[in-house]
Protein backbone atom coordinates (compact mmCIF):
# COMPACT_ATOMS: atom_id res chain seq x y z
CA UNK A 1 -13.53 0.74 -8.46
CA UNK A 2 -11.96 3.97 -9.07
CA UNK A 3 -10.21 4.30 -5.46
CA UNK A 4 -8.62 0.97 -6.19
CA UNK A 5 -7.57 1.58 -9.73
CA UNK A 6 -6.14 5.55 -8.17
CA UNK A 7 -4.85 3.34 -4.94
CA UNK A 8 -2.82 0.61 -8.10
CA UNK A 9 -1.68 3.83 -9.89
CA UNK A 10 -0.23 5.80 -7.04
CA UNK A 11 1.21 2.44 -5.32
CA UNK A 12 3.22 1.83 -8.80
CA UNK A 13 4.02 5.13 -8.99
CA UNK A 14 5.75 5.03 -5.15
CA UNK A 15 7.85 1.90 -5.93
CA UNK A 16 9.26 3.87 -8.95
CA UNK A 17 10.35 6.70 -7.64
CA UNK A 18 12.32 7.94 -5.18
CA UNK A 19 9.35 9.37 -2.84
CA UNK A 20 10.77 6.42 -0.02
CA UNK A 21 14.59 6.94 0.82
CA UNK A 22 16.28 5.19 3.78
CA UNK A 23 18.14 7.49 5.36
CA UNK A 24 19.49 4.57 8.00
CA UNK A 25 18.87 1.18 9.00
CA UNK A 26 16.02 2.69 11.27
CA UNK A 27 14.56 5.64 9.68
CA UNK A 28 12.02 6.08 6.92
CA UNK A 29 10.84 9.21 5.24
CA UNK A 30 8.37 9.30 2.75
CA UNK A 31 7.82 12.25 0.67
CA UNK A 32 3.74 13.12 -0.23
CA UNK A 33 2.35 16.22 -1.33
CA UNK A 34 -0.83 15.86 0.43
CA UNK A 35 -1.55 15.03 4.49
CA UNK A 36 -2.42 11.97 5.63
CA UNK A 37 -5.43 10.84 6.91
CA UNK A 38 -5.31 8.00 9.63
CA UNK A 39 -2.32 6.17 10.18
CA UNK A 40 -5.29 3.19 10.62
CA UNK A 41 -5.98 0.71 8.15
CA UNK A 42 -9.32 -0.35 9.06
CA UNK A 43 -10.62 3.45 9.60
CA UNK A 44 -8.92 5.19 6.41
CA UNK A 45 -10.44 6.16 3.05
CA UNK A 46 -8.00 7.73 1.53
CA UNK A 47 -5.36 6.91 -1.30
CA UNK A 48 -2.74 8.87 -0.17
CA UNK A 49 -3.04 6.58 3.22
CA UNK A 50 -2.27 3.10 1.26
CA UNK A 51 1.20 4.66 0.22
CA UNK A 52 2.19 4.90 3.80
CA UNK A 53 0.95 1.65 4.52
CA UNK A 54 2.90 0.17 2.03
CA UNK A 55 5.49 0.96 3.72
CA UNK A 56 4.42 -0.29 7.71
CA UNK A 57 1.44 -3.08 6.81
CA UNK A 58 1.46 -6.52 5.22
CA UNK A 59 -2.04 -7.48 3.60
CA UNK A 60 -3.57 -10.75 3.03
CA UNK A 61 -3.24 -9.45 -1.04
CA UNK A 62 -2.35 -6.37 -3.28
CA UNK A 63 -3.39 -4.88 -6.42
CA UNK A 64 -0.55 -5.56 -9.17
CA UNK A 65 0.03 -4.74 -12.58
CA UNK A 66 -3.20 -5.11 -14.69
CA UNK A 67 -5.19 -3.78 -11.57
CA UNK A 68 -4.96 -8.05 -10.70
CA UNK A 69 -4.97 -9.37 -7.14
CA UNK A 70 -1.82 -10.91 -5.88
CA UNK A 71 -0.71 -12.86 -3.12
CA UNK A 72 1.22 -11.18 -0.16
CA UNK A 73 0.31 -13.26 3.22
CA UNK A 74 -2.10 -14.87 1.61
CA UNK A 75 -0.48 -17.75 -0.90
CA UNK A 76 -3.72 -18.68 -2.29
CA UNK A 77 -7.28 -18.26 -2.07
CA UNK A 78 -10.56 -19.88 -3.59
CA UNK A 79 -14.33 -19.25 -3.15
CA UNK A 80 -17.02 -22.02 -1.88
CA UNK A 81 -19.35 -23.04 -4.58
CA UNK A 82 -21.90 -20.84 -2.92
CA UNK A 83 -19.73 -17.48 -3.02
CA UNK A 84 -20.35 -16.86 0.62
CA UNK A 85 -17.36 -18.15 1.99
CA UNK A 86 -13.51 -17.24 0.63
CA UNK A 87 -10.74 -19.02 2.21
CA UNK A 88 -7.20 -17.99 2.16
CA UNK A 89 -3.58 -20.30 2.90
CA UNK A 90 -1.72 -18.35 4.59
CA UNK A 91 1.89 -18.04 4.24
CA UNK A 92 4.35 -19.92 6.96
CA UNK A 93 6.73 -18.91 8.55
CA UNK A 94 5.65 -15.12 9.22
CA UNK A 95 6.08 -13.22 12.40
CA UNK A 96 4.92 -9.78 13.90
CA UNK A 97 7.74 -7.06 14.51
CA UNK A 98 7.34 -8.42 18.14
CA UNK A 99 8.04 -12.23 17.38
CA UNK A 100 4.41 -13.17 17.41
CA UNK A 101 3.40 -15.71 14.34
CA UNK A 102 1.11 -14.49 12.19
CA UNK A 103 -1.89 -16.78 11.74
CA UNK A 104 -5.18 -17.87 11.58
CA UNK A 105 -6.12 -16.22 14.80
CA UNK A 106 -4.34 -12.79 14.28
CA UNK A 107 -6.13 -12.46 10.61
CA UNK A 108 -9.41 -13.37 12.33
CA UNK A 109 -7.98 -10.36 14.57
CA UNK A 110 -7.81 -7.98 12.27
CA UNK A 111 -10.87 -8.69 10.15
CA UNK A 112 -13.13 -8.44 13.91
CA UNK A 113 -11.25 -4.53 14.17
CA UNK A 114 -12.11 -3.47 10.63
CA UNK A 115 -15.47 -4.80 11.08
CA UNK A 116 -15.77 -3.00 14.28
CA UNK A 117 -14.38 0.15 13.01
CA UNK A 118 -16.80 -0.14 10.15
CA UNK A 119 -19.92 -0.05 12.04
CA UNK A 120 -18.63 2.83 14.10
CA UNK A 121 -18.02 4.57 11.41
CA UNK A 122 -21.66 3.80 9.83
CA UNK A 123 -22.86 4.60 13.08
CA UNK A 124 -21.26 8.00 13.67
CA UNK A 125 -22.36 9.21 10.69
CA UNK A 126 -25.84 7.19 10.36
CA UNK A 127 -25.12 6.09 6.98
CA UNK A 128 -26.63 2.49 7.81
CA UNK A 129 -29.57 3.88 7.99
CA UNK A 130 -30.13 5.32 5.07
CA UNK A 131 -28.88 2.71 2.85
CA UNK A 132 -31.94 0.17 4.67
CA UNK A 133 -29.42 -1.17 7.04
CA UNK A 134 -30.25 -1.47 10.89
């Protein structure tokens, strides 16, 4: 709970200020005081990460003010009556930087990779195991 209420504070704090200046129609620089991680979504831990992928990523939803979740590709969202299955609308009408739609199949996509990456992680660093997982 506290990464995501550092990740809400230093996400606000970016759209405020000038950290992010254009400097032309194809350049970005972003101002931090600390390194980043990895530029990888489904791999990264850290907060000062999210501010850079603000910047490159879409996600399904966001933290907003009040530390509440709101819509970005995802228009809506509800939970089955047995909380074991949460189903998101998507939004239309959304396409990769290479003209690909966005959909069903590429979220699917990207959930199977941050699973993925997830066990390798656990597996690298045998973490599974000691938290009774095999």
């Amino acid at each position: 709970m506290r990464k995501i209420m550092l990740a809400a504070v230093f996400a606000a704090s970016v759209g405020s200020s000038s950290a992010v200046m254009a400097q032309s129609n194809s350049t970005i620089r972003i101002g931090l005081q600390d390194d980043i991680g990895i530029i990888d979504p489904a791999r990264s831990s850290q907060v000062v990460d999210r501010i850079v992928f603000s910047s490159l990523c879409n996600s399904l939803v966001d933290i907003g003010p009040g530390l509440k979740i709101v819509p970005m590709l995802a228009t809506s969202w509800s939970m089955s009556a047995d909380n074991k299955t949460l189903t998101f609308k998507l939004r239309h009408g959304v396409k990769f930087h290479d003209d690909e739609p966005f959909n069903t199949a590429a979220v699917k996509a990207n959930l199977d990779r941050a699973l993925y990456a997830r066990k390798q992680s656990q597996e690298r660093t045998g973490f599974h195991r000691s938290c009774g997982r095999g």
